[in-house]
N, C-alpha and C. Protein backbone atom coordinates (compact mmCIF):
# COMPACT_ATOMS: atom_id res chain seq x y z
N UNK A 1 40.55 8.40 31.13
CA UNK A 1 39.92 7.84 32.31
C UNK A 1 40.60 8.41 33.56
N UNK A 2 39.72 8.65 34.79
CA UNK A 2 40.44 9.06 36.25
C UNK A 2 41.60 8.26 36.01
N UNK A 3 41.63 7.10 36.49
CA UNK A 3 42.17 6.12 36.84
C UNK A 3 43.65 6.22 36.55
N UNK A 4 43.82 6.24 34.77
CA UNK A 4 45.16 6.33 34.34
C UNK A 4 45.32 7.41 34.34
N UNK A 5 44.87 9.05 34.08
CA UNK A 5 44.92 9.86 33.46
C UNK A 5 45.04 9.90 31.99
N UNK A 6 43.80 9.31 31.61
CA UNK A 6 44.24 9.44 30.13
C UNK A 6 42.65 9.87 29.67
N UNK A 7 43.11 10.69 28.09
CA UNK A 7 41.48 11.15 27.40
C UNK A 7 40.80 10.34 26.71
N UNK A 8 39.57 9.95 26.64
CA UNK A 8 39.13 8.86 25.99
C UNK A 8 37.73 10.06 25.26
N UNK A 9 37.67 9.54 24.21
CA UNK A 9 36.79 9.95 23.45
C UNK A 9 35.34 8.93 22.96
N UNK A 10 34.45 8.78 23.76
CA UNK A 10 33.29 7.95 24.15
C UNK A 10 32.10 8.11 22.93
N UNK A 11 31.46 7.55 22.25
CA UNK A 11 30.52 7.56 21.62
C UNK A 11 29.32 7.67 22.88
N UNK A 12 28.67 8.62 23.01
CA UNK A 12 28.04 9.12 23.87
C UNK A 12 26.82 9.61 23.91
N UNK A 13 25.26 9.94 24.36
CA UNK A 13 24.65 10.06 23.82
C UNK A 13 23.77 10.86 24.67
N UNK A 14 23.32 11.96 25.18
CA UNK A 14 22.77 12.93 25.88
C UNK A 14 21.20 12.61 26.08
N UNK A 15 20.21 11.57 24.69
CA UNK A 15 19.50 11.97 24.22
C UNK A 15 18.95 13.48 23.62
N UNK A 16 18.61 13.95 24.51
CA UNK A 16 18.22 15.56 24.04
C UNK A 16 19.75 16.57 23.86
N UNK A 17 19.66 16.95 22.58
CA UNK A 17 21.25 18.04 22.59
C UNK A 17 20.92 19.10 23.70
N UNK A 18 22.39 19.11 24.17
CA UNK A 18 22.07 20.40 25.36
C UNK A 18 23.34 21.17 25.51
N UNK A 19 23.01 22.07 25.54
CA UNK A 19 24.69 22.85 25.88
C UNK A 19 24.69 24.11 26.93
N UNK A 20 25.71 24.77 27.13
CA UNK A 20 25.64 25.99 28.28
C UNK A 20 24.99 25.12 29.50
N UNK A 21 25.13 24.04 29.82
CA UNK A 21 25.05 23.55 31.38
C UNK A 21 26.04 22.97 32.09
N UNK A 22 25.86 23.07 33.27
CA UNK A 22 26.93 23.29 34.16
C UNK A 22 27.54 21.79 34.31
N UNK A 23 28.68 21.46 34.82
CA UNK A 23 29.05 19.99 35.19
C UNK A 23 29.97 19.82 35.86
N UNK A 24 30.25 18.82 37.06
CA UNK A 24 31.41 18.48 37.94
C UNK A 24 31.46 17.09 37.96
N UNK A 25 33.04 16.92 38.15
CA UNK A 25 33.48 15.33 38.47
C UNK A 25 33.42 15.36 40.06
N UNK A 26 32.62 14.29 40.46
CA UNK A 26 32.78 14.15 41.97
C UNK A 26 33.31 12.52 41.96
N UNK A 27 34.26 12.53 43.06
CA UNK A 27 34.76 11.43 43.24
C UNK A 27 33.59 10.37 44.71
N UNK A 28 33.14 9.85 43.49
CA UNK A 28 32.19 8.70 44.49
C UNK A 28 32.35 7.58 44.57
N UNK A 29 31.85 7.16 45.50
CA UNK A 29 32.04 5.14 45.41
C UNK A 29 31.33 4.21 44.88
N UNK A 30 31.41 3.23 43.92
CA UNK A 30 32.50 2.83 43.80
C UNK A 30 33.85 3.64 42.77
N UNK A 31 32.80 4.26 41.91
CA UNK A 31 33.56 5.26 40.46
C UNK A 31 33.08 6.52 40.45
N UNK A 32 33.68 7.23 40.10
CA UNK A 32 33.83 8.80 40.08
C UNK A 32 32.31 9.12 39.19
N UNK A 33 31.72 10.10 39.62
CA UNK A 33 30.29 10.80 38.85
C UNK A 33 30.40 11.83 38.06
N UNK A 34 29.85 12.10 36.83
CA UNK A 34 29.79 13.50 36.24
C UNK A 34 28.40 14.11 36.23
N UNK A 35 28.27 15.27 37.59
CA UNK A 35 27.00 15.76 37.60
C UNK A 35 26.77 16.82 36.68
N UNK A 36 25.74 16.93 35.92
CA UNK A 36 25.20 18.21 34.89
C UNK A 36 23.82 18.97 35.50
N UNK A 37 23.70 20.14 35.43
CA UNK A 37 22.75 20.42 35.98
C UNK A 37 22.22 21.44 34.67
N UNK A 38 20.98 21.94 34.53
CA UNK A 38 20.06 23.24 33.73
C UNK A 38 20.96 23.21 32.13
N UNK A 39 21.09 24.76 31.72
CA UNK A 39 21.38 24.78 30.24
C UNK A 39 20.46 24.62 29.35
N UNK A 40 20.34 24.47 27.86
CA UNK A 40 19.13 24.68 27.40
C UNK A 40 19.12 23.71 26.36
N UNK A 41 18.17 22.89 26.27
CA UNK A 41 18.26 21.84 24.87
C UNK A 41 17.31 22.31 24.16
N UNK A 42 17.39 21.25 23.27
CA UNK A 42 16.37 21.38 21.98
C UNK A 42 17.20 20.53 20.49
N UNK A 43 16.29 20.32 19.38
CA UNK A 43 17.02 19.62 18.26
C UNK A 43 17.05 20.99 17.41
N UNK A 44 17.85 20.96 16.22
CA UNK A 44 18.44 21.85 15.35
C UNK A 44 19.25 21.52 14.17
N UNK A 45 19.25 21.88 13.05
CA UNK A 45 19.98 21.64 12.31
C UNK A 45 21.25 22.46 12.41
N UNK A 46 22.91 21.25 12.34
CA UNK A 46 24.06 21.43 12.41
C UNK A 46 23.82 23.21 12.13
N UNK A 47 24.81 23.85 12.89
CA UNK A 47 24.55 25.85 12.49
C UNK A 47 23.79 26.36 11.75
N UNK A 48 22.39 25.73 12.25
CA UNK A 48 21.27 26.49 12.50
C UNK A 48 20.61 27.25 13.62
N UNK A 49 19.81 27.86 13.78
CA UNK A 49 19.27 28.86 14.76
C UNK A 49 18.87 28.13 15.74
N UNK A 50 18.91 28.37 16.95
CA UNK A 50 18.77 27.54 18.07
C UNK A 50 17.40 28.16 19.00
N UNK A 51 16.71 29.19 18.06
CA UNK A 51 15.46 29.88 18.71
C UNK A 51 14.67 29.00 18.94
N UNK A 52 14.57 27.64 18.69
CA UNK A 52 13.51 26.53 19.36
C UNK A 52 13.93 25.92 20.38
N UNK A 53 14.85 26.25 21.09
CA UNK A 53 15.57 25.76 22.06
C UNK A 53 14.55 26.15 23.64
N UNK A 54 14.93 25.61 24.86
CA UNK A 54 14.10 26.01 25.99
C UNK A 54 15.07 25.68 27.26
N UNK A 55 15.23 26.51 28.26
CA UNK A 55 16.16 26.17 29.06
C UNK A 55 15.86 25.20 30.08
N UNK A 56 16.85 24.27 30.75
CA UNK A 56 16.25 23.28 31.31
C UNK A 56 16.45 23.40 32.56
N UNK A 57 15.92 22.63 33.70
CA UNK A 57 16.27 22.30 35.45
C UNK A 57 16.38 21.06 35.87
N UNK A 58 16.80 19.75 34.64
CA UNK A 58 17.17 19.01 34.94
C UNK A 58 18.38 18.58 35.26
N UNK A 59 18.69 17.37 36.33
CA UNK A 59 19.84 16.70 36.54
C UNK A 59 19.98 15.48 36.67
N UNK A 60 21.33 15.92 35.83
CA UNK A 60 22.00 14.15 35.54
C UNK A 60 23.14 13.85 36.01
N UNK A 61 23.61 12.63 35.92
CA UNK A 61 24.51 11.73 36.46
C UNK A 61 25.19 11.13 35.51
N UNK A 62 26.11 11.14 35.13
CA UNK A 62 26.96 9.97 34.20
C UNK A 62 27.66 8.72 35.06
N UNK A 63 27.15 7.83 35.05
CA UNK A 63 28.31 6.90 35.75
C UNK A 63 29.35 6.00 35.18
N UNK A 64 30.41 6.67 35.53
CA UNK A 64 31.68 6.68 34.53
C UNK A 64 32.30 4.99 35.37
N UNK A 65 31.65 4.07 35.33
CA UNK A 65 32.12 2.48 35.43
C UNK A 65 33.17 2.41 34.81
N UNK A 66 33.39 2.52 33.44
CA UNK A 66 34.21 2.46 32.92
C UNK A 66 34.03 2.89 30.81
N UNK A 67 35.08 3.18 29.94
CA UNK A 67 34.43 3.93 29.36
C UNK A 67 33.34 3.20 28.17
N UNK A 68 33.30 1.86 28.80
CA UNK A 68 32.52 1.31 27.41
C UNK A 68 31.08 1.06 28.19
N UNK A 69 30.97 1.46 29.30
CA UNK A 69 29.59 1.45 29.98
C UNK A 69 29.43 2.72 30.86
N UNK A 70 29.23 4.03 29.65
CA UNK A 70 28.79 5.02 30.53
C UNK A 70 27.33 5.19 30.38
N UNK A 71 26.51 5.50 31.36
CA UNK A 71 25.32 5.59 31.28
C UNK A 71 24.68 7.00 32.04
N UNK A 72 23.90 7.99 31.41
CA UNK A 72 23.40 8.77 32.19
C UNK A 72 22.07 8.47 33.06
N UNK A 73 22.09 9.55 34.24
CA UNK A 73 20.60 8.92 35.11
C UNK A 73 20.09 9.97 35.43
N UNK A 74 18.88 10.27 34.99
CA UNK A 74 18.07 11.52 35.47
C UNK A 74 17.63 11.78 37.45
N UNK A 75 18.14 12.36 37.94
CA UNK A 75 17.93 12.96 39.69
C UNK A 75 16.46 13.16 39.81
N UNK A 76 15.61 12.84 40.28
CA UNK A 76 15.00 13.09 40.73
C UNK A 76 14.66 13.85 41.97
N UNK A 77 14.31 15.01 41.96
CA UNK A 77 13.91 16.33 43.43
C UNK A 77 12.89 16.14 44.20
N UNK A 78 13.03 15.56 45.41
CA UNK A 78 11.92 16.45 46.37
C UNK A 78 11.67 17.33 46.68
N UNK A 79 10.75 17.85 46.55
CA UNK A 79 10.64 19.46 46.88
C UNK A 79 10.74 20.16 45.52
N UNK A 80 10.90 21.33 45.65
CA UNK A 80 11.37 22.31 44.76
C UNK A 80 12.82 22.24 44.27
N UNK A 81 12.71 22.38 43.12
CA UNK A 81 14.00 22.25 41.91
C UNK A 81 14.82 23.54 41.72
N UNK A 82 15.88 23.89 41.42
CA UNK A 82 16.10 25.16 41.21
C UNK A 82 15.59 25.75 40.29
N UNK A 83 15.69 26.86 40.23
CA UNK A 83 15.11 27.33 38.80
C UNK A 83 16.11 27.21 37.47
N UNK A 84 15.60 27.09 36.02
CA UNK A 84 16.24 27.21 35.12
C UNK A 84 17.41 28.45 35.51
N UNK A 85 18.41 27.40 33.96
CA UNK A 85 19.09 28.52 33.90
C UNK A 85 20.08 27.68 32.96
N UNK A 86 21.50 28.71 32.72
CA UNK A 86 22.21 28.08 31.51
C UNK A 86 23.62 29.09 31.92
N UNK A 87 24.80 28.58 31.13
CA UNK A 87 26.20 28.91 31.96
C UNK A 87 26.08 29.25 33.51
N UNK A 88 25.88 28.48 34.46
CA UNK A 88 25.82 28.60 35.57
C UNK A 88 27.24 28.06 36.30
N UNK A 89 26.96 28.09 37.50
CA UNK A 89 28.31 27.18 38.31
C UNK A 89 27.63 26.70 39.03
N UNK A 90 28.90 25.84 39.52
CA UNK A 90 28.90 24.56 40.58
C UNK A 90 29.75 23.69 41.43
N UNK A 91 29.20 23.57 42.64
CA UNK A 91 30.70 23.56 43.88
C UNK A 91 30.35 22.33 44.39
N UNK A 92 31.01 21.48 44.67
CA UNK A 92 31.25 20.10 45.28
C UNK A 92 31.54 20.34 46.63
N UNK A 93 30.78 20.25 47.58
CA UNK A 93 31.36 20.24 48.96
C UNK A 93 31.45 18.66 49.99
């Protein structure tokens, strides 16, 4: 957790598997956020081929309350979204 500095290992749940997307801790109020942005999901069997996969332009939010109530929240865009993409970066200003 921020708080103590310590690692906690969360039963956690993405819905859709996703990987190669980007993510930052931003320190917000009242508790710190973990934003994720693009990368590519899809379901698969454990090291199987991931050619059904599709890259994504969604974003999420984890709100890290605390670790037995983390919850993700899908962002909603006005306007235009970025475009897909997957191993990308990302800067907190």
């Amino acid at each position: 957790m921020i708080e103590t500095n310590t690692w906690v290992d969360p039963e956690l749940s993405h819905e859709i598997p996703r990987w190669y997307h980007t993510g930052i801790m931003v320190p917000s109020i009242p508790k710190w956020k973990y934003f994720t942005f693009g990368g590519t999901t899809g379901n698969f069997e454990e090291g199987g081929n991931r050619t059904v996969s599709k890259m994504s332009d969604d974003i999420y939010y984890l709100d890290i309350e605390d670790e037995k109530h983390l919850n993700w929240f899908n962002i909603k865009i006005d306007g235009e979204k970025p475009k897909v993409r997957e191993q990308s970066v990302m800067f907190y200003d």
